[in-house]
Protein backbone atom coordinates (compact mmCIF):
# COMPACT_ATOMS: atom_id res chain seq x y z
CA UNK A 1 -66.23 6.70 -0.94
CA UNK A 2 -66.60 10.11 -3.04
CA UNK A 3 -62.91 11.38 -3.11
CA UNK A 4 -62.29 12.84 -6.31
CA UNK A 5 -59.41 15.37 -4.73
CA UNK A 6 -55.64 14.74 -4.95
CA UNK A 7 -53.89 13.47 -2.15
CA UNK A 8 -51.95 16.98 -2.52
CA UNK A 9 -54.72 18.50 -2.19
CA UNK A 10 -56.13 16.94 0.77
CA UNK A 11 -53.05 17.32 2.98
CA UNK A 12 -53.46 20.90 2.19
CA UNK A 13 -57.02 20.65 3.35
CA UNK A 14 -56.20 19.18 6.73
CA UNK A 15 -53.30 21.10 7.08
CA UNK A 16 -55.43 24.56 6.85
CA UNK A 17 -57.77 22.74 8.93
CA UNK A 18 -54.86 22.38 11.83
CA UNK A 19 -53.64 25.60 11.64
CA UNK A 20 -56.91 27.72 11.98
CA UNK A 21 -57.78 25.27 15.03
CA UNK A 22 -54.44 26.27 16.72
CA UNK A 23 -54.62 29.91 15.97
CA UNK A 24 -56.88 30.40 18.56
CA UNK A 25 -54.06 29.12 20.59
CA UNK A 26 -51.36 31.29 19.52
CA UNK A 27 -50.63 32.56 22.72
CA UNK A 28 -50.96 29.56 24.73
CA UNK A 29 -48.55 27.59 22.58
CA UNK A 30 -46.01 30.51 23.09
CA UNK A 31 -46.56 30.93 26.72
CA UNK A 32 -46.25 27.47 27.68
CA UNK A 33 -44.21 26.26 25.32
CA UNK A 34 -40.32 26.83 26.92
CA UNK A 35 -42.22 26.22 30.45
CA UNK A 36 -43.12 22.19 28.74
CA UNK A 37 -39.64 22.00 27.42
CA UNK A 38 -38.21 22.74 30.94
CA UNK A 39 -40.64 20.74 33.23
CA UNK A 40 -39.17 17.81 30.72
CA UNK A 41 -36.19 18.26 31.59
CA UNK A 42 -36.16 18.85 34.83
CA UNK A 43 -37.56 15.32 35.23
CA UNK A 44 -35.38 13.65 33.00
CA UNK A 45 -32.12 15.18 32.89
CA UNK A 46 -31.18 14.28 36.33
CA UNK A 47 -31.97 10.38 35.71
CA UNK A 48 -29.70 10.76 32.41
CA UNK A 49 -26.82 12.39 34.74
CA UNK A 50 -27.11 9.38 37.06
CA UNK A 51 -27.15 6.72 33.99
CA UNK A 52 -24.37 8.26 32.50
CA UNK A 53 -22.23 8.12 36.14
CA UNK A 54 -23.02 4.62 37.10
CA UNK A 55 -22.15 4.03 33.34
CA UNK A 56 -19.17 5.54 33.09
CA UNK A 57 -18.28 3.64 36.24
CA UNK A 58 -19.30 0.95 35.22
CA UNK A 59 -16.98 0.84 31.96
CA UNK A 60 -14.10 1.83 34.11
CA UNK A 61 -13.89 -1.05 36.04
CA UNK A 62 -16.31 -3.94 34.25
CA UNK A 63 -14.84 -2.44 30.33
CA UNK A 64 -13.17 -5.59 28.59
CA UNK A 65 -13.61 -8.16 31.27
CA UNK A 66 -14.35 -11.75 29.78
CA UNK A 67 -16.80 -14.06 30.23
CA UNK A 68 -19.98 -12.83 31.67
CA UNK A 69 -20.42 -9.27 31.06
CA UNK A 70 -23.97 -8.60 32.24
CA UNK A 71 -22.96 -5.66 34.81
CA UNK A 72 -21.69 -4.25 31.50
CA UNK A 73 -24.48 -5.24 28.84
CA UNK A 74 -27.44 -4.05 30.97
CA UNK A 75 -25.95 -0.93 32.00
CA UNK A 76 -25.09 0.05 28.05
CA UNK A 77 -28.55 -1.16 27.37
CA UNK A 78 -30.01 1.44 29.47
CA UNK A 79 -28.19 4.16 28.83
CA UNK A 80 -28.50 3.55 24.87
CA UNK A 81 -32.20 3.58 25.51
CA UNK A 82 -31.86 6.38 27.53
CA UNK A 83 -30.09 8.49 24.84
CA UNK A 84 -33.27 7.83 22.77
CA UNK A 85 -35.05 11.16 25.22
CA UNK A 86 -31.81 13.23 25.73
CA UNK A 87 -32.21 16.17 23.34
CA UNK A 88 -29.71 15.99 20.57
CA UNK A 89 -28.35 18.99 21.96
CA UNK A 90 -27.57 17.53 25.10
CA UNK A 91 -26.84 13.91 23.82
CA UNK A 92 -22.91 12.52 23.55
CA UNK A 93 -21.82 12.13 19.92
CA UNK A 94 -21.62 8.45 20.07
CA UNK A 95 -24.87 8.45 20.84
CA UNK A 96 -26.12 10.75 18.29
CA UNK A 97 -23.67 9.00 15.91
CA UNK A 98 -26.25 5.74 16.27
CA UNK A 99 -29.56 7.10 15.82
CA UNK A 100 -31.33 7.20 12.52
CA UNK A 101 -31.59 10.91 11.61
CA UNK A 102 -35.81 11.07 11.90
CA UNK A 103 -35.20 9.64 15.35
CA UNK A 104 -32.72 12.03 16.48
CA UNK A 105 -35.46 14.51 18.77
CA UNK A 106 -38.17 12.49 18.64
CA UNK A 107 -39.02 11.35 21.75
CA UNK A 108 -37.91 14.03 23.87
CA UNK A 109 -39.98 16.08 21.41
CA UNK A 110 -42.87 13.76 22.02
CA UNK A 111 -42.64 14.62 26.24
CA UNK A 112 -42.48 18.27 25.36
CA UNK A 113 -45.50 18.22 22.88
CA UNK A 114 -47.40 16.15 25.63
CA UNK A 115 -46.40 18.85 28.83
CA UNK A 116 -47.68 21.32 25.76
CA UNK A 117 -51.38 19.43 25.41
CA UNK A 118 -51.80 19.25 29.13
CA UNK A 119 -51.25 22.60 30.07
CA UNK A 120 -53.33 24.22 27.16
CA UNK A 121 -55.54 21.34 26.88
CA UNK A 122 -55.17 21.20 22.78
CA UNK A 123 -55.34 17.89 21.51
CA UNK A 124 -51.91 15.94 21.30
CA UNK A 125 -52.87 14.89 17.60
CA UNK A 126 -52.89 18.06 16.59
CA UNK A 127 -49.82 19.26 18.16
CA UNK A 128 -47.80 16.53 17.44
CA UNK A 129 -46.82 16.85 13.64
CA UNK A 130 -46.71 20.79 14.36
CA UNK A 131 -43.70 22.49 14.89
CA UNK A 132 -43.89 26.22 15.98
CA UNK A 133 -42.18 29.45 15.98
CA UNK A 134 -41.46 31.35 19.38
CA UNK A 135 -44.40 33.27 19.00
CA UNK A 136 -46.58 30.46 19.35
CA UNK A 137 -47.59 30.28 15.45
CA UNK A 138 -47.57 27.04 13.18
CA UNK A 139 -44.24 26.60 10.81
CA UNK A 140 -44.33 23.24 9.78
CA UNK A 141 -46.60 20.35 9.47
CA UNK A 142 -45.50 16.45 8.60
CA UNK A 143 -47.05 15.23 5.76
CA UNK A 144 -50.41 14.37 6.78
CA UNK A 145 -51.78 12.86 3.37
CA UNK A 146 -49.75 11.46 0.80
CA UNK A 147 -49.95 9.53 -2.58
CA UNK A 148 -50.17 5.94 -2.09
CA UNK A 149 -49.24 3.39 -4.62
CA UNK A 150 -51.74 3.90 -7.49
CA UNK A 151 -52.27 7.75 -6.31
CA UNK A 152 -54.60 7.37 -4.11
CA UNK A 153 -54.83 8.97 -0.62
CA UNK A 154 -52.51 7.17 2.12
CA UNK A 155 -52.74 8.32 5.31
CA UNK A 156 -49.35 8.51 7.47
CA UNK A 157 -49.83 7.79 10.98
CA UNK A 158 -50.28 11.50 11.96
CA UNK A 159 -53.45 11.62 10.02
CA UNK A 160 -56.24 9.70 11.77
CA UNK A 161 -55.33 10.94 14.80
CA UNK A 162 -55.73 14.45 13.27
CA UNK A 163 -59.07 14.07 11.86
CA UNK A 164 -60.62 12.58 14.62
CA UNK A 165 -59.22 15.30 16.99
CA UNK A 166 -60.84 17.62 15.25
CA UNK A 167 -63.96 16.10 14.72
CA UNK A 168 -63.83 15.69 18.58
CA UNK A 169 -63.20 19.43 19.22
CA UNK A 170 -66.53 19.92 16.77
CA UNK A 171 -64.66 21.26 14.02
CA UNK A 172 -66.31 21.38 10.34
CA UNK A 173 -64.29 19.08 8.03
CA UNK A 174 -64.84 18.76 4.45
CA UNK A 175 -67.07 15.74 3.70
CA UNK A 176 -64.16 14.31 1.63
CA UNK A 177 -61.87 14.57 4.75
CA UNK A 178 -64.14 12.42 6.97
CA UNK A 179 -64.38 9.99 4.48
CA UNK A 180 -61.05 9.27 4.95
CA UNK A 181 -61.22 7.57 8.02
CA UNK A 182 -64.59 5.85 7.84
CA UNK A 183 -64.68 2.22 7.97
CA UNK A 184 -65.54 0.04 4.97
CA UNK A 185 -69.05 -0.83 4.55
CA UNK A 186 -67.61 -4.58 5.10
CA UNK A 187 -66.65 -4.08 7.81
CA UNK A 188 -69.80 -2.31 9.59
């Protein structure tokens, strides 16, 4: 490999690479954008409603008992897990109290982002370490590239995906990007 950049450096790179690829989509990000938030949940919300009334029921009259409690393990179980997709706006503060902050939106973030790819057909790799403004325009990208142990270039798990999107979508990386994610000549 030739990389002689920073790893600073390089996350910038990709980063400007992301953001001129989505300009295009400016307007299809901010037209479709509340419309993915809402078709999520209007399919999940009302299966989190009916979790959270079968468990509450459940705790009324199952809440304390001794011995076998599976009635009341398996329905805390799933409505933890459920929790995981309710919007932190929407989510009970227990639950919110038990989730690791970088967890907190992340999966019902993940359904929205995904509604977002389908309907404008922009690759999920590149729209999923984006976050937006209203009018459809990049604000924020996760760290792409960062400095590994000796200073290298480490790749977080958002950039492969990234680079090979848009290589896919025929978009002209610098040499030093692509590099990144070729295999070893062991193992060719």
């Amino acid at each position: 490999m030739s990389i002689t950049r920073s790893p600073e450096f390089l996350d910038a790179l990709l980063k400007a690479g992301i953001i001129e690829y989505l300009k295009g989509f400016k307007d299809d990000i901010a037209d479709n954008y509340e419309e993915s938030q809402q078709a999520f949940l209007d399919l999940f919300i009302p299966m989190w409603e009916a979790q959270k009334k079968l468990n509450d029921a459940v705790e009324m009259y199952y809440y304390g008992s001794v011995g076998n409690r599976s009635a009341m393990n398996a329905s805390q179980f799933a409505t933890n897990v459920m929790s995981i997709l309710v919007p932190v706006f929407m989510r009970p503060q227990r639950f919110i109290q038990e989730m690791p902050d970088e967890a907190k939106d992340q999966l019902a973030n993940q359904h929205v982002i995904h509604n977002l790819s389908e309907r404008t057909g922009i690759p999920l790799p590149l729209l999923l370490p984006t976050q937006f403004d209203e009018l459809g325009e990049v604000t924020e990208i996760h760290d792409l590239i960062v400095a590994g142990p000796d200073g290298e270039p480490f790749l977080t798990q958002w950039a492969v995906p990234a680079i090979a999107a848009l290589q896919e979508q025929d978009v002209q990386l610098p040499q030093e990007l692509a590099e990144l994610i070729w295999l070893p000549d062991s193992f060719v």
